[in-house]
N, C-alpha and C. Protein backbone atom coordinates (compact mmCIF):
# COMPACT_ATOMS: atom_id res chain seq x y z
N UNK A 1 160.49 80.05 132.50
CA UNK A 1 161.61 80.33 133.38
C UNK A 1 162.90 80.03 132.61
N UNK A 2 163.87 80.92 132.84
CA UNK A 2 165.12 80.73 131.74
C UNK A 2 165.76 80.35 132.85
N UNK A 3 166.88 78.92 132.42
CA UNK A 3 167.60 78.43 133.16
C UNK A 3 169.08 78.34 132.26
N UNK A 4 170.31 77.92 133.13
CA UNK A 4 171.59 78.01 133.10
C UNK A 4 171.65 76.94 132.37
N UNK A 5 172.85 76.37 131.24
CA UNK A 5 173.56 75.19 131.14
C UNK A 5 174.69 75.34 130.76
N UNK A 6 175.33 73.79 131.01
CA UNK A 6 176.49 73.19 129.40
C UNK A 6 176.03 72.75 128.11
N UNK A 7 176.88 72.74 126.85
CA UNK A 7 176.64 72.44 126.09
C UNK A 7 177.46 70.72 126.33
N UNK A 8 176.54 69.65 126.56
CA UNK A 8 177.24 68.48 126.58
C UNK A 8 177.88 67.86 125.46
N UNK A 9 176.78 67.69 124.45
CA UNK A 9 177.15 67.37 123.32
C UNK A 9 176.15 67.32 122.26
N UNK A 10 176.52 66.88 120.54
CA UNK A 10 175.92 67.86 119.67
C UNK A 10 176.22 66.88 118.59
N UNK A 11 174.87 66.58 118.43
CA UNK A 11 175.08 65.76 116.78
C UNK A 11 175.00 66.68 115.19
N UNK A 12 176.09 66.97 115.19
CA UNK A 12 176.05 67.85 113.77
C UNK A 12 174.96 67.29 112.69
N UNK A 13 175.28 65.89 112.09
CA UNK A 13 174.46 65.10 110.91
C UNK A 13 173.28 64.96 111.76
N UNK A 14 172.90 64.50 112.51
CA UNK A 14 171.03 64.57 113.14
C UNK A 14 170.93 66.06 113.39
N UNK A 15 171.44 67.05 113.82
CA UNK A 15 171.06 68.71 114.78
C UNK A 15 170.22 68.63 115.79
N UNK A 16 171.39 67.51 116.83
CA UNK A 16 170.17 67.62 117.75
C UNK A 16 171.55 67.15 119.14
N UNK A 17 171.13 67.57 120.07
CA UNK A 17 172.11 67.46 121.55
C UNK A 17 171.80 67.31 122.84
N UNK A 18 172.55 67.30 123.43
CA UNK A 18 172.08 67.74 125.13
C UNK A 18 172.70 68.92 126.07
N UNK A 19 171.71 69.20 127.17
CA UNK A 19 172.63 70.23 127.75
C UNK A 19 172.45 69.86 129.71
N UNK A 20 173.57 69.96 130.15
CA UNK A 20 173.86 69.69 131.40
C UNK A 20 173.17 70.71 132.34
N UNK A 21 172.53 70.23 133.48
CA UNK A 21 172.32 71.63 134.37
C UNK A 21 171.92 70.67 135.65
N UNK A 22 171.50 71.25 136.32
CA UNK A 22 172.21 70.96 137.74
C UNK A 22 170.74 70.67 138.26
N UNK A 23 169.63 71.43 137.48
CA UNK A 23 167.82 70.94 138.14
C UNK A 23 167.09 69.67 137.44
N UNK A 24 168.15 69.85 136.13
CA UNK A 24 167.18 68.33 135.43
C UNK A 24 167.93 67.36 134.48
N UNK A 25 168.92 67.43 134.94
CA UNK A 25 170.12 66.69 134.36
C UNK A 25 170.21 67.08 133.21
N UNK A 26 170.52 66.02 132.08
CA UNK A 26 170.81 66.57 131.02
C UNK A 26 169.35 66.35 129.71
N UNK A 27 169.23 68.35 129.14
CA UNK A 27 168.14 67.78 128.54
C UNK A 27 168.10 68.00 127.08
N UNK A 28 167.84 67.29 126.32
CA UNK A 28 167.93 67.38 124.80
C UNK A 28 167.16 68.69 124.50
N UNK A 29 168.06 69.08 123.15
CA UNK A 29 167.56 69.87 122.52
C UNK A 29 167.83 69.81 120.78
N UNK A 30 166.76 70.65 119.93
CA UNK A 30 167.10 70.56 118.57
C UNK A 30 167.62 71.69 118.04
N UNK A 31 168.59 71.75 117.03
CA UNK A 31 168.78 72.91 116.14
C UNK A 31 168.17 74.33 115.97
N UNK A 32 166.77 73.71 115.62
CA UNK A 32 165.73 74.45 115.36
C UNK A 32 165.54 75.36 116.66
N UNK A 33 165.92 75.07 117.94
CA UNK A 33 165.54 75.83 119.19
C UNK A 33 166.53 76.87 119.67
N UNK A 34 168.55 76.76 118.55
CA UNK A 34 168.74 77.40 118.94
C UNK A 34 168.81 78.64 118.36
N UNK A 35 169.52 79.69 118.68
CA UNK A 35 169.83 80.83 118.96
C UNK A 35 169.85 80.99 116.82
N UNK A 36 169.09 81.93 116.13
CA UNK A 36 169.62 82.02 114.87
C UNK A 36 170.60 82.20 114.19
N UNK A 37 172.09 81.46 113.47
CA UNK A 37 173.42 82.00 112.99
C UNK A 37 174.13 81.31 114.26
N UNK A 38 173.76 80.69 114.93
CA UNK A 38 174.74 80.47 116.22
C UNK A 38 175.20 78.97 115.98
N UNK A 39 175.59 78.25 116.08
CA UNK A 39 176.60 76.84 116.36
C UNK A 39 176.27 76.15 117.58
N UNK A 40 176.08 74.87 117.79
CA UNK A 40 175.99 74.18 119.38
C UNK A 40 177.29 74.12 119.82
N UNK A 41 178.18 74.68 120.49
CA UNK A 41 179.67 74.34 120.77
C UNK A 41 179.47 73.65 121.77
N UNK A 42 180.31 72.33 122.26
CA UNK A 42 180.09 71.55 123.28
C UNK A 42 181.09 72.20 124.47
N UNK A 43 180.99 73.01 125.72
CA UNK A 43 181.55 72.98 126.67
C UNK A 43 181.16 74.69 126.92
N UNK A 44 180.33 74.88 126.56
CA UNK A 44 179.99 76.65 126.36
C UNK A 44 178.66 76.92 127.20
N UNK A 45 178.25 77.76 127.71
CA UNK A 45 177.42 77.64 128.58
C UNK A 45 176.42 78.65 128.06
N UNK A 46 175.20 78.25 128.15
CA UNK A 46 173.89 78.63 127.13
C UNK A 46 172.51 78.78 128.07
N UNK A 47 171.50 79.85 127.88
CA UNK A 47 170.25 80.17 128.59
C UNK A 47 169.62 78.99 127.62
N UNK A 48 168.35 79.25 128.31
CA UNK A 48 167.74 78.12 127.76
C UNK A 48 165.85 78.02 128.32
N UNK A 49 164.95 77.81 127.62
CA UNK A 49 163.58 77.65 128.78
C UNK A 49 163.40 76.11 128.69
N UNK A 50 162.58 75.27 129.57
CA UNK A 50 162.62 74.08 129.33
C UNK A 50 161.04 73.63 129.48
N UNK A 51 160.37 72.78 128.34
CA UNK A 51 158.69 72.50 128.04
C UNK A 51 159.16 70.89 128.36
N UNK A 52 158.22 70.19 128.34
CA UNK A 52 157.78 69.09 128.55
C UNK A 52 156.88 68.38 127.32
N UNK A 53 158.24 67.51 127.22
CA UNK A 53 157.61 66.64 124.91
C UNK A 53 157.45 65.46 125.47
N UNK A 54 156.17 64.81 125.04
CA UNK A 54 156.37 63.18 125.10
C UNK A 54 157.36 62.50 126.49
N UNK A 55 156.61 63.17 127.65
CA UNK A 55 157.49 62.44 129.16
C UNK A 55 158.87 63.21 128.91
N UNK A 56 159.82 63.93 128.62
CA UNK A 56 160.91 64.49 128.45
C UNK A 56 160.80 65.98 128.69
N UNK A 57 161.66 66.71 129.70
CA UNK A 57 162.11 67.78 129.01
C UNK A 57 162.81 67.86 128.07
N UNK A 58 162.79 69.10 127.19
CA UNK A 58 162.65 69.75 126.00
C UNK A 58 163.57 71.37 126.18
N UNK A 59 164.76 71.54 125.87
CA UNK A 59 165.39 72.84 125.50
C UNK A 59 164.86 73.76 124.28
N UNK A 60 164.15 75.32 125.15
CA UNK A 60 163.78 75.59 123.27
C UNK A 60 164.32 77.23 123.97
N UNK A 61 164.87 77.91 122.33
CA UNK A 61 164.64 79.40 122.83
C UNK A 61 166.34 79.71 123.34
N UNK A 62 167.27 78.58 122.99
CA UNK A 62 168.57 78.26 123.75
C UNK A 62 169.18 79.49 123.03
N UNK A 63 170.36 79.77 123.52
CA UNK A 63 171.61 80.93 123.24
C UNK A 63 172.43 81.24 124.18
N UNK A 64 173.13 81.38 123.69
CA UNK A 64 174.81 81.60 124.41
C UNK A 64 174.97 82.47 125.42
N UNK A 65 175.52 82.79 126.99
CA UNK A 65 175.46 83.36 127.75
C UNK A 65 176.02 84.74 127.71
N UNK A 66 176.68 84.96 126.57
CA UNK A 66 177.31 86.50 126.19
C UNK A 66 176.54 86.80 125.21
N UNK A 67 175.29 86.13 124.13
CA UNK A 67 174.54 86.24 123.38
C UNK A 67 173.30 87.37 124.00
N UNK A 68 172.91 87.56 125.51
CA UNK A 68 172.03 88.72 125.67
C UNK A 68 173.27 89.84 126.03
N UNK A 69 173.78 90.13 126.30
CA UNK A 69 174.91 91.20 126.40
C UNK A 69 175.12 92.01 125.61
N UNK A 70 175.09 91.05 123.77
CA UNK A 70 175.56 91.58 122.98
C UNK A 70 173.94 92.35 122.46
N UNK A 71 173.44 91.31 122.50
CA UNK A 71 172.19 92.07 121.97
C UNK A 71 171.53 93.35 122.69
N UNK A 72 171.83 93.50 123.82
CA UNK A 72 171.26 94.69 124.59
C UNK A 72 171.78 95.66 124.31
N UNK A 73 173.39 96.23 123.87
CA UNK A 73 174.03 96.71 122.92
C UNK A 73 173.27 97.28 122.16
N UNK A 74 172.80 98.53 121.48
CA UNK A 74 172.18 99.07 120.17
C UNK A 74 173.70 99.54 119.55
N UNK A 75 173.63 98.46 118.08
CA UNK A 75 174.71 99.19 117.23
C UNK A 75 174.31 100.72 116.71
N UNK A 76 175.75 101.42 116.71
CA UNK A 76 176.00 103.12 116.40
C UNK A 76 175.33 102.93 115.27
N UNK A 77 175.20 104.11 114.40
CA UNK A 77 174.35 104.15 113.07
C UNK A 77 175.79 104.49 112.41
N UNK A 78 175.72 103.71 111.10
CA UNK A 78 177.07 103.59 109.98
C UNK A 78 177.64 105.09 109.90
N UNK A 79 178.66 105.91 109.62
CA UNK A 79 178.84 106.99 109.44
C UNK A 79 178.11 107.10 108.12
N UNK A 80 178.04 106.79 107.38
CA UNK A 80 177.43 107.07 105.90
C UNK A 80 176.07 107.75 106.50
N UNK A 81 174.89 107.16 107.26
CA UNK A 81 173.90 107.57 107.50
C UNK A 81 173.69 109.04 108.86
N UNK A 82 175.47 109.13 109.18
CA UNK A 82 175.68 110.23 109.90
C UNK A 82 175.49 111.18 109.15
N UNK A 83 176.26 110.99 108.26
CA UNK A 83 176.62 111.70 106.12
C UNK A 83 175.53 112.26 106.15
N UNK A 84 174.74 111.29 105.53
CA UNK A 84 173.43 111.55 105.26
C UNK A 84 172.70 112.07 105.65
N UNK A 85 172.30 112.66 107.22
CA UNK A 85 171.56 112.82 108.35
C UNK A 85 171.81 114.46 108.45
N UNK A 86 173.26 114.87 108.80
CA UNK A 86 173.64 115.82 108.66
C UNK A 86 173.78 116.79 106.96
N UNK A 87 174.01 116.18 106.27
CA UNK A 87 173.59 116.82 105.19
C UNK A 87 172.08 117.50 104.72
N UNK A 88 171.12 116.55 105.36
CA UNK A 88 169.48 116.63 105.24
C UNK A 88 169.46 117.94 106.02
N UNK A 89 170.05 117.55 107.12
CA UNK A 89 169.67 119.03 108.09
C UNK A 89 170.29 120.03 107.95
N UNK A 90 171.94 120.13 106.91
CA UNK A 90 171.85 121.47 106.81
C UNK A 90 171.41 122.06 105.49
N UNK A 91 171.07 121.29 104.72
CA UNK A 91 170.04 121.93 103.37
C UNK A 91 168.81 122.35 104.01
N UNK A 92 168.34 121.68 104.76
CA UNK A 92 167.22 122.34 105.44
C UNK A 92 167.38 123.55 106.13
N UNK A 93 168.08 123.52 106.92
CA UNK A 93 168.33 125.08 107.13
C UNK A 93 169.52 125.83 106.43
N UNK A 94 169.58 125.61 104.84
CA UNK A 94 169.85 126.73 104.60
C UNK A 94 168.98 127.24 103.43
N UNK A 95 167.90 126.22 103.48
CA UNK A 95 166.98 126.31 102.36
C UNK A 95 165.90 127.24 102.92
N UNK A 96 165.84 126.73 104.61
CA UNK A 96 164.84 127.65 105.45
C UNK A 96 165.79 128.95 105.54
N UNK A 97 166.95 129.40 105.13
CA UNK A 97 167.22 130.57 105.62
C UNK A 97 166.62 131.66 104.22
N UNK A 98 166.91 130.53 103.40
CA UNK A 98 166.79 131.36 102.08
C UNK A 98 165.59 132.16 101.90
N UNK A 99 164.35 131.05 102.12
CA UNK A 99 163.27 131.37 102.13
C UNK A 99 162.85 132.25 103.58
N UNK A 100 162.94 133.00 104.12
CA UNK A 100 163.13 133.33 105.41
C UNK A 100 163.73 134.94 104.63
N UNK A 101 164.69 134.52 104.24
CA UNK A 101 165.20 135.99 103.85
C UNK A 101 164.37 137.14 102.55
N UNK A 102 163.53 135.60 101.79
CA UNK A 102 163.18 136.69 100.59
C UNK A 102 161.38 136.93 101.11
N UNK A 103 161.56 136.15 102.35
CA UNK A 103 160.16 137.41 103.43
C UNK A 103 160.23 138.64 103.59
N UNK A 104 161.52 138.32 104.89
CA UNK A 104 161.71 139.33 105.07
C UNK A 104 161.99 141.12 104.16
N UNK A 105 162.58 139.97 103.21
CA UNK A 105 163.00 141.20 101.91
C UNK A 105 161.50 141.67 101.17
N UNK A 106 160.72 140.87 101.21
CA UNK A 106 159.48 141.20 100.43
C UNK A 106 158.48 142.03 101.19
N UNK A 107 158.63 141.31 102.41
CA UNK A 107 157.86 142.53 103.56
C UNK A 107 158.40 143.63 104.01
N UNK A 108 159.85 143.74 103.85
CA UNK A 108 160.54 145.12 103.64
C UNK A 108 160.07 146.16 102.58
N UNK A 109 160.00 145.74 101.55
CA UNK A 109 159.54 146.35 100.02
C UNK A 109 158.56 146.82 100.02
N UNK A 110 157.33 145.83 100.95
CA UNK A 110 156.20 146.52 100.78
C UNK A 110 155.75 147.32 102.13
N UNK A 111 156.99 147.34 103.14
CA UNK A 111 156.56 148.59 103.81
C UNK A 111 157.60 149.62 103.61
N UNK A 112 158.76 149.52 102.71
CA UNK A 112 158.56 150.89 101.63
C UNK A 112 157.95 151.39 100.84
N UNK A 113 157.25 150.21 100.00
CA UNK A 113 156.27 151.11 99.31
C UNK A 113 155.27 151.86 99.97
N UNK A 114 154.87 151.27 100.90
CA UNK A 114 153.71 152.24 101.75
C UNK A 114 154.47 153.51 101.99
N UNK A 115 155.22 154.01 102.74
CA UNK A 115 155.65 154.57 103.60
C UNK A 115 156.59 155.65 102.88
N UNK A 116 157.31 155.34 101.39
CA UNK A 116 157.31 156.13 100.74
C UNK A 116 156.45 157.28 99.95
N UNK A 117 157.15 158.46 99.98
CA UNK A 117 156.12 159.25 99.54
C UNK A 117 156.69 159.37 98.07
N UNK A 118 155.99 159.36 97.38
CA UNK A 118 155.70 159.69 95.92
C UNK A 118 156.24 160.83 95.51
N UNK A 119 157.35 160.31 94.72
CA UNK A 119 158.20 161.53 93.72
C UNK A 119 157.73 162.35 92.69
N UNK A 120 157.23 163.47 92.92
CA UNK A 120 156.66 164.12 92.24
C UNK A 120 157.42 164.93 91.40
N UNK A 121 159.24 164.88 91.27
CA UNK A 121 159.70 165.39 90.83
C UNK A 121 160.62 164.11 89.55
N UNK A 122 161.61 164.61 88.60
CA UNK A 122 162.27 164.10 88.14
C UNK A 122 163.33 165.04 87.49
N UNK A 123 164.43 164.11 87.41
CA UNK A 123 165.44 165.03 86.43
C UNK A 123 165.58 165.23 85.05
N UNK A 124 165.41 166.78 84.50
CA UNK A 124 164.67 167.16 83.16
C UNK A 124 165.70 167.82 83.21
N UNK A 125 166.71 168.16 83.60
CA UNK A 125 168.07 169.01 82.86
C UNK A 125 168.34 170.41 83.23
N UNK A 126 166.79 170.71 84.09
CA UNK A 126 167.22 172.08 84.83
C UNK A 126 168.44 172.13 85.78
N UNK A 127 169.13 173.00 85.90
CA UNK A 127 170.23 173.49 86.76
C UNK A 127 170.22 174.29 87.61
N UNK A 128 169.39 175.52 87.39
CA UNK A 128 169.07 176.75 88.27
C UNK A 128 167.90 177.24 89.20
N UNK A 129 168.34 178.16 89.92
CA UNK A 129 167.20 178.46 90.89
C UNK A 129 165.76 178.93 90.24
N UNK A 130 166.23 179.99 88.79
CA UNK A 130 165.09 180.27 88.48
C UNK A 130 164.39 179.43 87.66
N UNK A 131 164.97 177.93 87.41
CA UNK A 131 164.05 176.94 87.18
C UNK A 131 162.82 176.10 87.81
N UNK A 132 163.04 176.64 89.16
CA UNK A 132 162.73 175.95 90.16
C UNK A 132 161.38 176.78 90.47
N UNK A 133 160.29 175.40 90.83
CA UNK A 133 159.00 176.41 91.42
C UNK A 133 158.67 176.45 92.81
N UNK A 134 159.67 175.75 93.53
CA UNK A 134 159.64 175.77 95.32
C UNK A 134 161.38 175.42 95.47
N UNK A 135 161.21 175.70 96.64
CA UNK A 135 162.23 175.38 97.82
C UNK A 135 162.39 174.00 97.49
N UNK A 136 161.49 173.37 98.24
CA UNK A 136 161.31 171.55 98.19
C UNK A 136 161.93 171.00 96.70
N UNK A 137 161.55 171.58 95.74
CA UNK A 137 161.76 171.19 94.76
C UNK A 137 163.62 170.99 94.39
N UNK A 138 163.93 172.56 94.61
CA UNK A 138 165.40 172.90 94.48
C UNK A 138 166.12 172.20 95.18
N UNK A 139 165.87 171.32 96.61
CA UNK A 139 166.44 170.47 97.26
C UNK A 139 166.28 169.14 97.08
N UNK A 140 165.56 168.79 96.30
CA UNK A 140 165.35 167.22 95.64
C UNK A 140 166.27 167.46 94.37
N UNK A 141 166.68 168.36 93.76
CA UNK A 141 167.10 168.29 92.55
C UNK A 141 168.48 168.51 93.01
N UNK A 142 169.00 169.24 93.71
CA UNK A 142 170.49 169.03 94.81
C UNK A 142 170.66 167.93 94.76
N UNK A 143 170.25 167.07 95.49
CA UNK A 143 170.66 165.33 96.33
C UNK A 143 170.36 165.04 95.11
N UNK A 144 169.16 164.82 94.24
CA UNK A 144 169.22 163.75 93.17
C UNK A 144 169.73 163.70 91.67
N UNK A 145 169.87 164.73 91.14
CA UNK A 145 170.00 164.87 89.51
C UNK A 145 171.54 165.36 89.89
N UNK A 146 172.24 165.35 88.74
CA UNK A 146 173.76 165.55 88.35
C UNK A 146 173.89 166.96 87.66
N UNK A 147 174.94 167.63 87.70
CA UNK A 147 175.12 168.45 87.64
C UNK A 147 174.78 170.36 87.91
N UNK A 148 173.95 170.27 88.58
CA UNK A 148 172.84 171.41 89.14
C UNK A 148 174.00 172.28 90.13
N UNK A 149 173.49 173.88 89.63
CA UNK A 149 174.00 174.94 90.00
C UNK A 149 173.52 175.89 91.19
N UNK A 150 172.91 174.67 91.45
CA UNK A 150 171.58 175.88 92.85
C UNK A 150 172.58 175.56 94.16
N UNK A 151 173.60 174.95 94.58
CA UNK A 151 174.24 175.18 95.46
C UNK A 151 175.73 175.44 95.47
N UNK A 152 175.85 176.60 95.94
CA UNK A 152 176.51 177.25 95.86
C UNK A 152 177.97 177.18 96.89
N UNK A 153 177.91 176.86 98.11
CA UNK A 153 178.75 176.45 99.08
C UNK A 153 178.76 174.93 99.40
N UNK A 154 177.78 174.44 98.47
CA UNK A 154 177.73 172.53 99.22
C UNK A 154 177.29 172.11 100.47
N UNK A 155 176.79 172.86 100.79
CA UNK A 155 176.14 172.52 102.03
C UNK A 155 175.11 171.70 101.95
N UNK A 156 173.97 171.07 100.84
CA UNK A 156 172.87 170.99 100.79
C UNK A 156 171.67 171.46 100.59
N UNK A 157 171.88 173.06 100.63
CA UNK A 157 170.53 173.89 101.14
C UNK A 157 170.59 174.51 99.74
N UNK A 158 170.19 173.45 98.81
CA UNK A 158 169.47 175.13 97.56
C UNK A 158 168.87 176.08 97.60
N UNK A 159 169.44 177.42 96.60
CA UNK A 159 168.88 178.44 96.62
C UNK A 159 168.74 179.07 97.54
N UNK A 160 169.47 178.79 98.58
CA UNK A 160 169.68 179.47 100.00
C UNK A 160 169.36 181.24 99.45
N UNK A 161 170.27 182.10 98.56
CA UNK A 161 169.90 183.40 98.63
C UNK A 161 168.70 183.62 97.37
N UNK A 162 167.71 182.60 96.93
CA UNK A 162 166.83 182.85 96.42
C UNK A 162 165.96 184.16 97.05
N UNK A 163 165.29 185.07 96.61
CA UNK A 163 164.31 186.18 97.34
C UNK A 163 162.93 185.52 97.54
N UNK A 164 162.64 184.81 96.21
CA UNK A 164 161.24 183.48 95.94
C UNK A 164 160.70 183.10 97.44
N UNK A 165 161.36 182.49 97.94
CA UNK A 165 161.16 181.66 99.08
C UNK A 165 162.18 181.71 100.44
């Protein structure tokens, strides 16, 4: 059971004191029982549980009455480890974007390669209609090779007045 006190008084050279309370008068306590980093200040008011030593109560487990307050408190995390935290996560996603993109790009590629049809033609320097052994042909060599004479108005449509085809 945690009970209320005063700090009565406090032998610095022994580390050892008493504390005032109102159910068992005043009951000694040692150093060792209190609060870790903390000081006995005499007139300060302190929790406390109380055991039974050799016919005496016994103060153990003691600390300062703004001492649970503070501790229930969770300190913020340092900005440095904000730093840190946020940096992790956006290399991560931009490391996941990267990789993400050269999927997508790779599974693009290979459903062009499928899906492309196979160039059966290339550019060899012909220019004219009567170079040509189809239609199809004369219109791949329009759009793709440089300099070619098979269209005549620019429209696209080679060899339009071919008789051939």
């Amino acid at each position: 059971m945690v009970l209320t006190g005063t700090i009565k008084n406090y032998n610095i050279e022994r580390g050892f004191g008493f504390i005032s309370t109102s159910n068992f008068g005043d009951v000694f306590f040692h150093i060792k029982d209190f609060q870790k980093g903390e000081q006995p200040i005499p007139g300060r008011e302190v929790y406390f549980e109380v055991v039974k030593k050799e016919n005496e109560n016994r103060a153990i487990h003691v600390y300062y009455s703004d001492h649970e307050q503070t501790q229930d408190k969770q300190k913020p995390l340092p900005i440095y480890l904000w730093i840190i935290f946020i940096s992790i996560a956006i290399g991560v996603a931009y490391l996941g974007s990267i990789q993400l993109k050269k999927y997508l790009y790779k599974d693009n590629q290979t459903t062009n390669a499928i899906y492309q049809k196979p160039v059966a033609y290339k550019c060899d320097g012909r220019k004219h209609c009567s170079q040509m052994r189809s239609k199809e042909e004369a219109d791949w060599f329009v759009k793709n090779c440089p300099d070619t004479m098979m269209d005549g108005d620019g429209d696209g449509d080679a060899c339009e007045n071919d008789s051939r085809w």
